[in-house]
PDB file of N, CA and C in Angstrom:
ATOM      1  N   UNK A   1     128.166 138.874  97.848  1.00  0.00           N
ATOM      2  CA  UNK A   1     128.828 137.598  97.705  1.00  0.00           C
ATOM      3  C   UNK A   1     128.727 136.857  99.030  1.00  0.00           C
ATOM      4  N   UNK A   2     128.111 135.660  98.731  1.00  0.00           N
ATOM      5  CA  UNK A   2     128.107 134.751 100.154  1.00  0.00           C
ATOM      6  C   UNK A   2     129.534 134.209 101.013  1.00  0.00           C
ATOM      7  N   UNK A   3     129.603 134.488 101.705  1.00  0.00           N
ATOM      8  CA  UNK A   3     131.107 133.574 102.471  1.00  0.00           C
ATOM      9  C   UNK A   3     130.809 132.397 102.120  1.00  0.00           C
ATOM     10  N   UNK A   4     131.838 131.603 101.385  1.00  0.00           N
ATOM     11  CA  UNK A   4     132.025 130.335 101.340  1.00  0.00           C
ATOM     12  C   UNK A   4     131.736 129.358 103.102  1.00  0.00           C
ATOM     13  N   UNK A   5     132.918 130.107 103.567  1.00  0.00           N
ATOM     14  CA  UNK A   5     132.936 129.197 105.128  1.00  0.00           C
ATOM     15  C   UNK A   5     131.742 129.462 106.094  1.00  0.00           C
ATOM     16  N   UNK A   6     132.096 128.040 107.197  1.00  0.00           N
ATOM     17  CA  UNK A   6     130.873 128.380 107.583  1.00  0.00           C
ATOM     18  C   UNK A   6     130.965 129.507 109.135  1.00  0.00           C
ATOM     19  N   UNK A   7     129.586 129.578 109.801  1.00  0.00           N
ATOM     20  CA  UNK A   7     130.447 131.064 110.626  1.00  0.00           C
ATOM     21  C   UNK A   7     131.253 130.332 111.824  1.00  0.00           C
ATOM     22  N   UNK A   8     132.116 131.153 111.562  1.00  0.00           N
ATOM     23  CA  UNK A   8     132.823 130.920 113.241  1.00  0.00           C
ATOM     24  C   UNK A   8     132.276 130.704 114.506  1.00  0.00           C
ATOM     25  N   UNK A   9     132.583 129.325 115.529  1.00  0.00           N
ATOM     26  CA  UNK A   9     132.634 129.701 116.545  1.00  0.00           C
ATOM     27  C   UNK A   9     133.560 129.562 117.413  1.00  0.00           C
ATOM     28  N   UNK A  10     134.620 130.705 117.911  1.00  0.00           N
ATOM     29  CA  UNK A  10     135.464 130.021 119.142  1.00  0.00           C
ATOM     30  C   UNK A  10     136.591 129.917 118.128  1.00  0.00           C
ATOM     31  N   UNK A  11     136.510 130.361 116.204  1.00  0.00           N
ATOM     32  CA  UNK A  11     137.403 129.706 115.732  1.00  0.00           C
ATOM     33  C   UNK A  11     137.450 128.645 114.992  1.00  0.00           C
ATOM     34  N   UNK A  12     136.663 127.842 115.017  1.00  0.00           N
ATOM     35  CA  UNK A  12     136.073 126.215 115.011  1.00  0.00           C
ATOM     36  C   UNK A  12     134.932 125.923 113.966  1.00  0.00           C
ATOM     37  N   UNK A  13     135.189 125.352 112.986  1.00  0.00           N
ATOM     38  CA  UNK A  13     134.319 125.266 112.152  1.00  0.00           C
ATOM     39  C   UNK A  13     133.668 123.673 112.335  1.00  0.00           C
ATOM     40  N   UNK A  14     132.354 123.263 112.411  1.00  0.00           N
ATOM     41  CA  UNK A  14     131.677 122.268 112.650  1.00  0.00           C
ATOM     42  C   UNK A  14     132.706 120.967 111.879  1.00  0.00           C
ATOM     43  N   UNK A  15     132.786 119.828 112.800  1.00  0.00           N
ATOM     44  CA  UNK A  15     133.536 118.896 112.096  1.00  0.00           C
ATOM     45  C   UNK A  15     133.432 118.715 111.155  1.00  0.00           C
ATOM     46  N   UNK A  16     134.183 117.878 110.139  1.00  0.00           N
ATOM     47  CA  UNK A  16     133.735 117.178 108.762  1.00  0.00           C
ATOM     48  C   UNK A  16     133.554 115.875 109.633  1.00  0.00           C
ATOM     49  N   UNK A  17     132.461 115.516 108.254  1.00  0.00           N
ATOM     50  CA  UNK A  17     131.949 113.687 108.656  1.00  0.00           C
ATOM     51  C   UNK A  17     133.174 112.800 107.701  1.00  0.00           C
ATOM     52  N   UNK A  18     133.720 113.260 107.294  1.00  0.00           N
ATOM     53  CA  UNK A  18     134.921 112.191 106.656  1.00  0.00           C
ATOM     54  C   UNK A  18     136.096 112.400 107.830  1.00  0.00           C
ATOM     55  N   UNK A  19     135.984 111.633 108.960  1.00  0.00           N
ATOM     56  CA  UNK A  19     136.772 111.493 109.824  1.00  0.00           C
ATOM     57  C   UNK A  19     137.975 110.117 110.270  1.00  0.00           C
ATOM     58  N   UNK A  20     138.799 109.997 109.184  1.00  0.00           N
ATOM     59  CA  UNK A  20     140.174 108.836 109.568  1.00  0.00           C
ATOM     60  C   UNK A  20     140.819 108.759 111.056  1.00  0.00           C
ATOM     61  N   UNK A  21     140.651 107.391 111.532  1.00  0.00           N
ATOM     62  CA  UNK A  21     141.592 106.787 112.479  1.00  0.00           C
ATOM     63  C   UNK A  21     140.524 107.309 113.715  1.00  0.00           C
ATOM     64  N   UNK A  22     140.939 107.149 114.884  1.00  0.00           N
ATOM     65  CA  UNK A  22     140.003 107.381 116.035  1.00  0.00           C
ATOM     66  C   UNK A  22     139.861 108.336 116.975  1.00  0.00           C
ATOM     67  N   UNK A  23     140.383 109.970 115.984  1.00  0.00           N
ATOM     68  CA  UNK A  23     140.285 111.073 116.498  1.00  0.00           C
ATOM     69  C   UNK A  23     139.285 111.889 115.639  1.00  0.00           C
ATOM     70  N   UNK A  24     138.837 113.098 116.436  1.00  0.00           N
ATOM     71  CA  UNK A  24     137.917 113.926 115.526  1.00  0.00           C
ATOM     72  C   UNK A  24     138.742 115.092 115.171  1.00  0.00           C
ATOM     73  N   UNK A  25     138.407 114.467 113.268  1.00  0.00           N
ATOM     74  CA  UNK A  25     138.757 116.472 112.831  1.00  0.00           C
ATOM     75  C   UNK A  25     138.283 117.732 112.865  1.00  0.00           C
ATOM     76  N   UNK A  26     138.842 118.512 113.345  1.00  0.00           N
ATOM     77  CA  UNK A  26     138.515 119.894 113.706  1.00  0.00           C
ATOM     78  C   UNK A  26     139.422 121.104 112.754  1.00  0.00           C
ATOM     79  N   UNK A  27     138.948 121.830 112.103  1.00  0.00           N
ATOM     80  CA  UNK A  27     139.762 122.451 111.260  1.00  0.00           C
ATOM     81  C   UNK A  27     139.223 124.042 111.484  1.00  0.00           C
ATOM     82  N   UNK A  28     140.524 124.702 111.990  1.00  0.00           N
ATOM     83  CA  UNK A  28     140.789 125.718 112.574  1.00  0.00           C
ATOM     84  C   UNK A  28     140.690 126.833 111.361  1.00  0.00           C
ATOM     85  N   UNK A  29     139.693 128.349 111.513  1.00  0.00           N
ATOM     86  CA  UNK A  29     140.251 129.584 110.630  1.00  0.00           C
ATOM     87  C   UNK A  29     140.580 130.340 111.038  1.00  0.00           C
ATOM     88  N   UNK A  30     141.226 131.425 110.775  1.00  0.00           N
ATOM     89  CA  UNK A  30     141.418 132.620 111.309  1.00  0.00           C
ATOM     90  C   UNK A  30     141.302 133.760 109.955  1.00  0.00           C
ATOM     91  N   UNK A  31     140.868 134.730 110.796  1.00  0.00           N
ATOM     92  CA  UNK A  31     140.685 135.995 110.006  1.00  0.00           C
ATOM     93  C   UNK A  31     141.614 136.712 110.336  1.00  0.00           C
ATOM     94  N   UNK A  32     142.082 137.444 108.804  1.00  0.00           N
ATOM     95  CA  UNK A  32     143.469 138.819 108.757  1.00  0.00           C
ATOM     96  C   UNK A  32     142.861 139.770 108.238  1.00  0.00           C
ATOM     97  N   UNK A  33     143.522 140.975 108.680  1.00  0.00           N
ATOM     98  CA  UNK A  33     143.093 142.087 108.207  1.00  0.00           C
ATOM     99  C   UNK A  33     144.322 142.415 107.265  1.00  0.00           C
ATOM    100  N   UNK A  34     144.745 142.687 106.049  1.00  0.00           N
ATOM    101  CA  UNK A  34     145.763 143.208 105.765  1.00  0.00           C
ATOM    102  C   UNK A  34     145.485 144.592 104.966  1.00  0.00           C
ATOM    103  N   UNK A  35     146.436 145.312 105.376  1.00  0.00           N
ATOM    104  CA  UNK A  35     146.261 146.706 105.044  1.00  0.00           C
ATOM    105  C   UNK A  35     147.503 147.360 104.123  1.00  0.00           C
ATOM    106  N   UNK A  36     147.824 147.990 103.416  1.00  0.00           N
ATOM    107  CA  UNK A  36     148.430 148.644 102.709  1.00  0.00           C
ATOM    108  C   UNK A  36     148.523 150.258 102.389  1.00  0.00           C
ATOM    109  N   UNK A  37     149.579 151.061 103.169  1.00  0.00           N
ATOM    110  CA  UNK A  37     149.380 151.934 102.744  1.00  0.00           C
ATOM    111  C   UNK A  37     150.063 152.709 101.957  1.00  0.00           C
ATOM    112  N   UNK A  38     149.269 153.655 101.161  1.00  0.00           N
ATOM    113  CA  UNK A  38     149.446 154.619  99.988  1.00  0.00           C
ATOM    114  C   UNK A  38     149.569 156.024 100.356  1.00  0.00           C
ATOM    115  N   UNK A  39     150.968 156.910  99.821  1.00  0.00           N
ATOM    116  CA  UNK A  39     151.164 158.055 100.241  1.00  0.00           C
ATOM    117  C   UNK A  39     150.687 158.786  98.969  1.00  0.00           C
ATOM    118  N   UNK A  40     150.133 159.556  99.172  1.00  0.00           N
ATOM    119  CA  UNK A  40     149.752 160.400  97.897  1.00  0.00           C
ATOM    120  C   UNK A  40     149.932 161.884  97.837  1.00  0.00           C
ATOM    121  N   UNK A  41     150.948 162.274  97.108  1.00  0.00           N
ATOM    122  CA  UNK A  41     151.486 163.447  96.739  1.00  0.00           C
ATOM    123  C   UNK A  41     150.964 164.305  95.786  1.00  0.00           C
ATOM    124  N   UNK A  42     150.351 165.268  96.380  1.00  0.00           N
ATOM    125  CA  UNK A  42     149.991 166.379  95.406  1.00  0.00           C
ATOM    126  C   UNK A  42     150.937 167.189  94.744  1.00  0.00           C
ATOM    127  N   UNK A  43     150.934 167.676  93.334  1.00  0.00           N
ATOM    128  CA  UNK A  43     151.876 168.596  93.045  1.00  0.00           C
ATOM    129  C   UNK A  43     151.454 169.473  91.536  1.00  0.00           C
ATOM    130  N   UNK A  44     151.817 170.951  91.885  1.00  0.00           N
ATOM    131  CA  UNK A  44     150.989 171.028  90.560  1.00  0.00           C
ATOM    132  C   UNK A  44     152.254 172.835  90.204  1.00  0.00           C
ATOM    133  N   UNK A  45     152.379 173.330  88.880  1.00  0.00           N
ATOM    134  CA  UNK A  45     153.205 173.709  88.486  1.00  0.00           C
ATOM    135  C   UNK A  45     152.197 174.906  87.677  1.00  0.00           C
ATOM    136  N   UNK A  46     152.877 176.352  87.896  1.00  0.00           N
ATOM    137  CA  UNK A  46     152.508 176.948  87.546  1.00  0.00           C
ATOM    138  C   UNK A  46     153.485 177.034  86.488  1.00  0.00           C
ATOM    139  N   UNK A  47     152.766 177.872  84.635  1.00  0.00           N
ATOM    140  CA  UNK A  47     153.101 177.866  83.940  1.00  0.00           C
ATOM    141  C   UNK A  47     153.379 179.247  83.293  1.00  0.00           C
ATOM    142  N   UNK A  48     153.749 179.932  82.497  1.00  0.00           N
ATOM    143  CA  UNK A  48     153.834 181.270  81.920  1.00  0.00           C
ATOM    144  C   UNK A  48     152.397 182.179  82.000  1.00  0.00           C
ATOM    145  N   UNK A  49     152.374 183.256  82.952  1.00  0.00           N
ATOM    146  CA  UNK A  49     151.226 183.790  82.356  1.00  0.00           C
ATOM    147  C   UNK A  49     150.960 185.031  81.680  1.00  0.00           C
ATOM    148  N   UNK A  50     150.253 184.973  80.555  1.00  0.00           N
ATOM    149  CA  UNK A  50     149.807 185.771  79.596  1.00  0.00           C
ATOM    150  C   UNK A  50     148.713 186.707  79.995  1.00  0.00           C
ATOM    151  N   UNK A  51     148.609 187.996  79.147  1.00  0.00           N
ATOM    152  CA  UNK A  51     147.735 188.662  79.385  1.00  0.00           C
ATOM    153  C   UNK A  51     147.177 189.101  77.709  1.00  0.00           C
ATOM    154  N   UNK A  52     146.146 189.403  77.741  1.00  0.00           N
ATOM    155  CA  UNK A  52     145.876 190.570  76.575  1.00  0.00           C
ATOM    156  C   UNK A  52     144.341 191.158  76.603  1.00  0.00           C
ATOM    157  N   UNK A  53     144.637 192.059  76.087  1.00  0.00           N
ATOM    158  CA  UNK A  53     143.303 193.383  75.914  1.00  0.00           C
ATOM    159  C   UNK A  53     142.449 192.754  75.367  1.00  0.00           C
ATOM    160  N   UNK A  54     141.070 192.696  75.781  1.00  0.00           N
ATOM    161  CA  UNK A  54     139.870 192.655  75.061  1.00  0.00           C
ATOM    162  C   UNK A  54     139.072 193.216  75.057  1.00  0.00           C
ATOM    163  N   UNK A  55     138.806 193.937  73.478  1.00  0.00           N
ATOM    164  CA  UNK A  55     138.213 195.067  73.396  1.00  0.00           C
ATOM    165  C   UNK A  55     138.326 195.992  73.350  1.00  0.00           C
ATOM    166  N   UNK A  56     137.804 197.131  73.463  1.00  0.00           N
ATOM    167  CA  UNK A  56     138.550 198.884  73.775  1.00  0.00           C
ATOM    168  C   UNK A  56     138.445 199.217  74.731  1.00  0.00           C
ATOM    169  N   UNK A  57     139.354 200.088  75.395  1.00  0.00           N
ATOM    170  CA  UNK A  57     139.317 200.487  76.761  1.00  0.00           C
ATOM    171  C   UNK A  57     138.157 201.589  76.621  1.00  0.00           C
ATOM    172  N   UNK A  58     137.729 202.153  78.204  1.00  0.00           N
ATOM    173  CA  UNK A  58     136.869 202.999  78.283  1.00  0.00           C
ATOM    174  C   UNK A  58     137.349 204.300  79.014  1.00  0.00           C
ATOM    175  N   UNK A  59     136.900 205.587  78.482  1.00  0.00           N
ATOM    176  CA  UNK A  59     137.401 206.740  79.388  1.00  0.00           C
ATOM    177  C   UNK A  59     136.517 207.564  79.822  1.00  0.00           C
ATOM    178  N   UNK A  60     136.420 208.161  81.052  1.00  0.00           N
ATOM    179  CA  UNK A  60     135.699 209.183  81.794  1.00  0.00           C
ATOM    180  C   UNK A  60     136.718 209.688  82.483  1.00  0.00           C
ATOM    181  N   UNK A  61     135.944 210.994  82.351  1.00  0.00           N
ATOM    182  CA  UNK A  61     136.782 212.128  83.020  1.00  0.00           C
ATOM    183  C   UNK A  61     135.511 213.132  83.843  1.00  0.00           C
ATOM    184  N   UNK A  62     136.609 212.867  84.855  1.00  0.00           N
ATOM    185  CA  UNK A  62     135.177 213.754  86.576  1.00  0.00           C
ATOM    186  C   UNK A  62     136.330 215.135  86.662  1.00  0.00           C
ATOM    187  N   UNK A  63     135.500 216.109  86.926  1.00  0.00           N
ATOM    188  CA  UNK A  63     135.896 217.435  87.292  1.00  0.00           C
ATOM    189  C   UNK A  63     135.834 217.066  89.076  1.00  0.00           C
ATOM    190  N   UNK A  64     137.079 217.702  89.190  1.00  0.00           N
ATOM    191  CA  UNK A  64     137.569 217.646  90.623  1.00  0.00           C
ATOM    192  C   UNK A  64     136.472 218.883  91.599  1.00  0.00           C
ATOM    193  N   UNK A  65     136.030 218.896  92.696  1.00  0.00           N
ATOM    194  CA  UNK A  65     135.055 219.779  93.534  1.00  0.00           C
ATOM    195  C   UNK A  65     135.648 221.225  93.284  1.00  0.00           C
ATOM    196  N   UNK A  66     136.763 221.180  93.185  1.00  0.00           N
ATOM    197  CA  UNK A  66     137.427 222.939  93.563  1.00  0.00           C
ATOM    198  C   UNK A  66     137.425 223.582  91.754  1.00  0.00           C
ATOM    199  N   UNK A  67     136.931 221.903  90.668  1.00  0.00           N
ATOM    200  CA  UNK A  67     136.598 222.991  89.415  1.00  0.00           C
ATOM    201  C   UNK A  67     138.170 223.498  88.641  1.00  0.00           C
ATOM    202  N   UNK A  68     138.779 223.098  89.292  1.00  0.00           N
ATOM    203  CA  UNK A  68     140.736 223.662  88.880  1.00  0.00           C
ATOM    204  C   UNK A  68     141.554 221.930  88.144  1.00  0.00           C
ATOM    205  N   UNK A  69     140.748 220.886  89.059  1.00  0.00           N
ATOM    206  CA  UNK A  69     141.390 219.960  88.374  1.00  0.00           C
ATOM    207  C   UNK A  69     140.235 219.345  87.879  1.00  0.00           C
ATOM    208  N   UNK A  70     141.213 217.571  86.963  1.00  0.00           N
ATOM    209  CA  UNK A  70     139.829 216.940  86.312  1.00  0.00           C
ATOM    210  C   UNK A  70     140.547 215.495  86.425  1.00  0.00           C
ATOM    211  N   UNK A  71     139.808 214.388  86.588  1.00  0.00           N
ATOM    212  CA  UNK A  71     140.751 212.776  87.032  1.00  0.00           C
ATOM    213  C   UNK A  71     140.437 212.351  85.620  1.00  0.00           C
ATOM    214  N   UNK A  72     141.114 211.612  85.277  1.00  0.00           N
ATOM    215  CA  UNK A  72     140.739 211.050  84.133  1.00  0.00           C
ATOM    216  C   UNK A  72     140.659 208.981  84.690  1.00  0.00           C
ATOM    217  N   UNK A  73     139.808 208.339  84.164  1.00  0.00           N
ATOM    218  CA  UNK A  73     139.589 207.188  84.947  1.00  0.00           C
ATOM    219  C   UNK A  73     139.752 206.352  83.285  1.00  0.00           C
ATOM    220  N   UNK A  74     140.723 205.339  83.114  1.00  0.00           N
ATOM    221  CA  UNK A  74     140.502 204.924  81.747  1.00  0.00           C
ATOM    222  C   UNK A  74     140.337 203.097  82.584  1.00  0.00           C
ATOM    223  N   UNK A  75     139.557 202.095  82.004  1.00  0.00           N
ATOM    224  CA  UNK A  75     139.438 201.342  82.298  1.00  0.00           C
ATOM    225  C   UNK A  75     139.103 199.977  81.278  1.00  0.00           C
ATOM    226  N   UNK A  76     140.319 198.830  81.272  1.00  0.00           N
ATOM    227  CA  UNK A  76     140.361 198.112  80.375  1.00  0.00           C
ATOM    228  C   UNK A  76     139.974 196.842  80.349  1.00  0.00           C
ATOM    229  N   UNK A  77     139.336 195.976  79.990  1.00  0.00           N
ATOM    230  CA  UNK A  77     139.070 194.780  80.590  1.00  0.00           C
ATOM    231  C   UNK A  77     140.339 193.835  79.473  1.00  0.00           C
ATOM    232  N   UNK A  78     141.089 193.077  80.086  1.00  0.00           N
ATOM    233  CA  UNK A  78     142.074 192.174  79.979  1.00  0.00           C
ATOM    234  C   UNK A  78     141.160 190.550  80.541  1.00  0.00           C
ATOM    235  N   UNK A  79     142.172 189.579  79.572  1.00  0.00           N
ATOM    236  CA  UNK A  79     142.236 188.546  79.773  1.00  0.00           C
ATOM    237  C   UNK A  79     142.840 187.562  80.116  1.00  0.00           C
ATOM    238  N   UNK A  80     143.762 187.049  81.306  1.00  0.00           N
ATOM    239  CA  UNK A  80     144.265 186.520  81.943  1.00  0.00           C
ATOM    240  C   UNK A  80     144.516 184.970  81.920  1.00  0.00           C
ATOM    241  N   UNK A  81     145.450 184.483  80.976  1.00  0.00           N
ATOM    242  CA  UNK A  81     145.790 183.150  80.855  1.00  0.00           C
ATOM    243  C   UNK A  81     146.681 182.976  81.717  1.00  0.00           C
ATOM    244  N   UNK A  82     146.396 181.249  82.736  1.00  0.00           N
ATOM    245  CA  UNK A  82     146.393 181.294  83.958  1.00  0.00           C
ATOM    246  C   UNK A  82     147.249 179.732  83.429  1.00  0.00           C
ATOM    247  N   UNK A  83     148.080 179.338  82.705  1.00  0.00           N
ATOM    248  CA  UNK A  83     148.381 177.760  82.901  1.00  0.00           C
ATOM    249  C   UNK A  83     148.883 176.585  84.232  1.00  0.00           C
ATOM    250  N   UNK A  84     148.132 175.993  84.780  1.00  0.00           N
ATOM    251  CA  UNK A  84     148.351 175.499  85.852  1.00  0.00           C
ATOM    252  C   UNK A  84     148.203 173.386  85.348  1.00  0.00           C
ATOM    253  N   UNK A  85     149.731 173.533  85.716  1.00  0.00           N
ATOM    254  CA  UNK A  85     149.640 171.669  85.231  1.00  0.00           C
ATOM    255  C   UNK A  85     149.624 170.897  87.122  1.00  0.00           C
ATOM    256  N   UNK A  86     148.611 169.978  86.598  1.00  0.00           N
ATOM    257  CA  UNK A  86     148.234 169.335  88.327  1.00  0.00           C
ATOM    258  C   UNK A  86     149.029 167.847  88.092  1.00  0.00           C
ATOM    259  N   UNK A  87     149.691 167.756  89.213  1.00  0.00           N
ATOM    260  CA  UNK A  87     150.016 165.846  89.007  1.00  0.00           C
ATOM    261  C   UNK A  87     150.061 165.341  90.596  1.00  0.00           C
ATOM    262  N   UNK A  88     150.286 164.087  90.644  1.00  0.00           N
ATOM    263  CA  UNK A  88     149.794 163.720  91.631  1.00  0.00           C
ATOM    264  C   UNK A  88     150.760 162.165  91.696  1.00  0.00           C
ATOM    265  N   UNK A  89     151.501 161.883  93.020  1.00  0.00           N
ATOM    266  CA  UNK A  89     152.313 161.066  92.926  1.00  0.00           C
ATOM    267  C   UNK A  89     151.507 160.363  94.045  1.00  0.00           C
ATOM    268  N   UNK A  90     152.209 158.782  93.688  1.00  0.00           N
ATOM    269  CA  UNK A  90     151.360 157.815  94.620  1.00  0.00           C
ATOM    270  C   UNK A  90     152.695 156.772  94.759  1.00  0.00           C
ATOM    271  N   UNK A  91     152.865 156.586  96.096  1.00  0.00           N
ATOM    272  CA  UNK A  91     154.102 155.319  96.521  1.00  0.00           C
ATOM    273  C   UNK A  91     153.349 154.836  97.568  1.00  0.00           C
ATOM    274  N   UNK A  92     153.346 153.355  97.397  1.00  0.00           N
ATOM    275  CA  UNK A  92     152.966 151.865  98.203  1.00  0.00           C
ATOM    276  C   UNK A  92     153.977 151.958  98.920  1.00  0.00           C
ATOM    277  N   UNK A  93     153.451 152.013 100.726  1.00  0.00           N
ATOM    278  CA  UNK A  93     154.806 151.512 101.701  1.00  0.00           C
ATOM    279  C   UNK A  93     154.190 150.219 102.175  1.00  0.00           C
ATOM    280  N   UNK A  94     154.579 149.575 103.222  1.00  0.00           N
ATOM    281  CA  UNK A  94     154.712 148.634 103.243  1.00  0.00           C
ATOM    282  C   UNK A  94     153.655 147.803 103.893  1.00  0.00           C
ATOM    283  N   UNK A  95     152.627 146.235 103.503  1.00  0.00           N
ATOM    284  CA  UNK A  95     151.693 146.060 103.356  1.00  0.00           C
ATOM    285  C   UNK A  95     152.245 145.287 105.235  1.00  0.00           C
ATOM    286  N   UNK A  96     150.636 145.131 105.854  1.00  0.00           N
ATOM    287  CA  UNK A  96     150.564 144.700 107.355  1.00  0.00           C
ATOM    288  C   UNK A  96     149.476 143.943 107.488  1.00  0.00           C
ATOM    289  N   UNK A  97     149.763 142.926 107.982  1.00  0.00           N
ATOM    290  CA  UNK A  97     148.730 141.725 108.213  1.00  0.00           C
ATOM    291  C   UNK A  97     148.495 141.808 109.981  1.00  0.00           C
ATOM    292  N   UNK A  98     146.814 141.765 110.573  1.00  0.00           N
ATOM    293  CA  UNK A  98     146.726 141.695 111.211  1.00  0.00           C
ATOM    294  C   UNK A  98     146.104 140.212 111.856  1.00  0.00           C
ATOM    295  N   UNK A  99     145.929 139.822 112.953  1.00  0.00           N
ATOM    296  CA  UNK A  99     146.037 138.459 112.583  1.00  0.00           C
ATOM    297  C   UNK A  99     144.269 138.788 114.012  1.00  0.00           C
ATOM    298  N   UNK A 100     143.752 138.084 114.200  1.00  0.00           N
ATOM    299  CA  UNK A 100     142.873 137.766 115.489  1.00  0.00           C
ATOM    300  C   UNK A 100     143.512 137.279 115.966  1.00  0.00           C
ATOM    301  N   UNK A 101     142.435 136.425 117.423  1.00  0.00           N
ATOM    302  CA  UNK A 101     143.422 135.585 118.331  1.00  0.00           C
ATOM    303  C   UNK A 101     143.853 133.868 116.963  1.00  0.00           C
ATOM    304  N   UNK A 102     144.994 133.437 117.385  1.00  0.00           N
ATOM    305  CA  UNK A 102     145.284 132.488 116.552  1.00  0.00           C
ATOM    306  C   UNK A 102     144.972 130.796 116.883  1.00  0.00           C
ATOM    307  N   UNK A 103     144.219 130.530 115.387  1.00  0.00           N
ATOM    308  CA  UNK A 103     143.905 129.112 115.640  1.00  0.00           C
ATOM    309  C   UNK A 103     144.603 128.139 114.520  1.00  0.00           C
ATOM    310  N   UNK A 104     144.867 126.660 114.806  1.00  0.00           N
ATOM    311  CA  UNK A 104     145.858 125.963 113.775  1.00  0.00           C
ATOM    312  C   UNK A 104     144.689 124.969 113.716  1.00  0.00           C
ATOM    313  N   UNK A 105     145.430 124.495 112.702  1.00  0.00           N
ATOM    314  CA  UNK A 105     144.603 123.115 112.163  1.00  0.00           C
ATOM    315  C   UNK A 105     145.227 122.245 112.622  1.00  0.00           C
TER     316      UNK A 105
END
């Protein structure tokens, strides 16, 4: 998008030729910066968690070195429902205008 105005110099935008009475118009801009800031809050909620078996478990059994004992190893694969709700808060504080050096019309 083109800037409408024309560029600055000093502040000072080239006269207009429609000039009344026996002074010259000079018409002053200034540039602002205004800024606004936003706090943004993370927040997120853990929910009930569930488990359950899937599938059949598995068993092995190792004879211990000394031959007298034996481990038994049973091993299950489960499925782990994990509910996690995410939200996210946002509050506007308060907006700030910065100004350059200042020129009037």
């Amino acid at each position: 998008m083109k800037n409408s105005y024309y560029p600055l110099i000093d502040g000072i935008k080239p006269a207009d030729t429609d000039c009344s009475g026996d002074g010259c118009l000079r018409t002053g801009y200034q540039y602002a910066e205004i800024s606004l800031p936003i706090e943004i809050e993370p927040g997120t909620k853990l929910g009930d968690i569930k488990t359950e078996c899937c599938g059949e478990p598995t068993v092995k059994c190792r004879t211990c070195e000394d031959g007298m004992r034996c481990e038994v190893i049973i091993t299950q694969k489960i499925c782990i429902k994990i509910p996690v709700c995410y939200s996210v808060k946002a509050c506007a504080g308060k907006e700030k205008t910065e100004c350059d050096n200042c020129c009037c019309e």
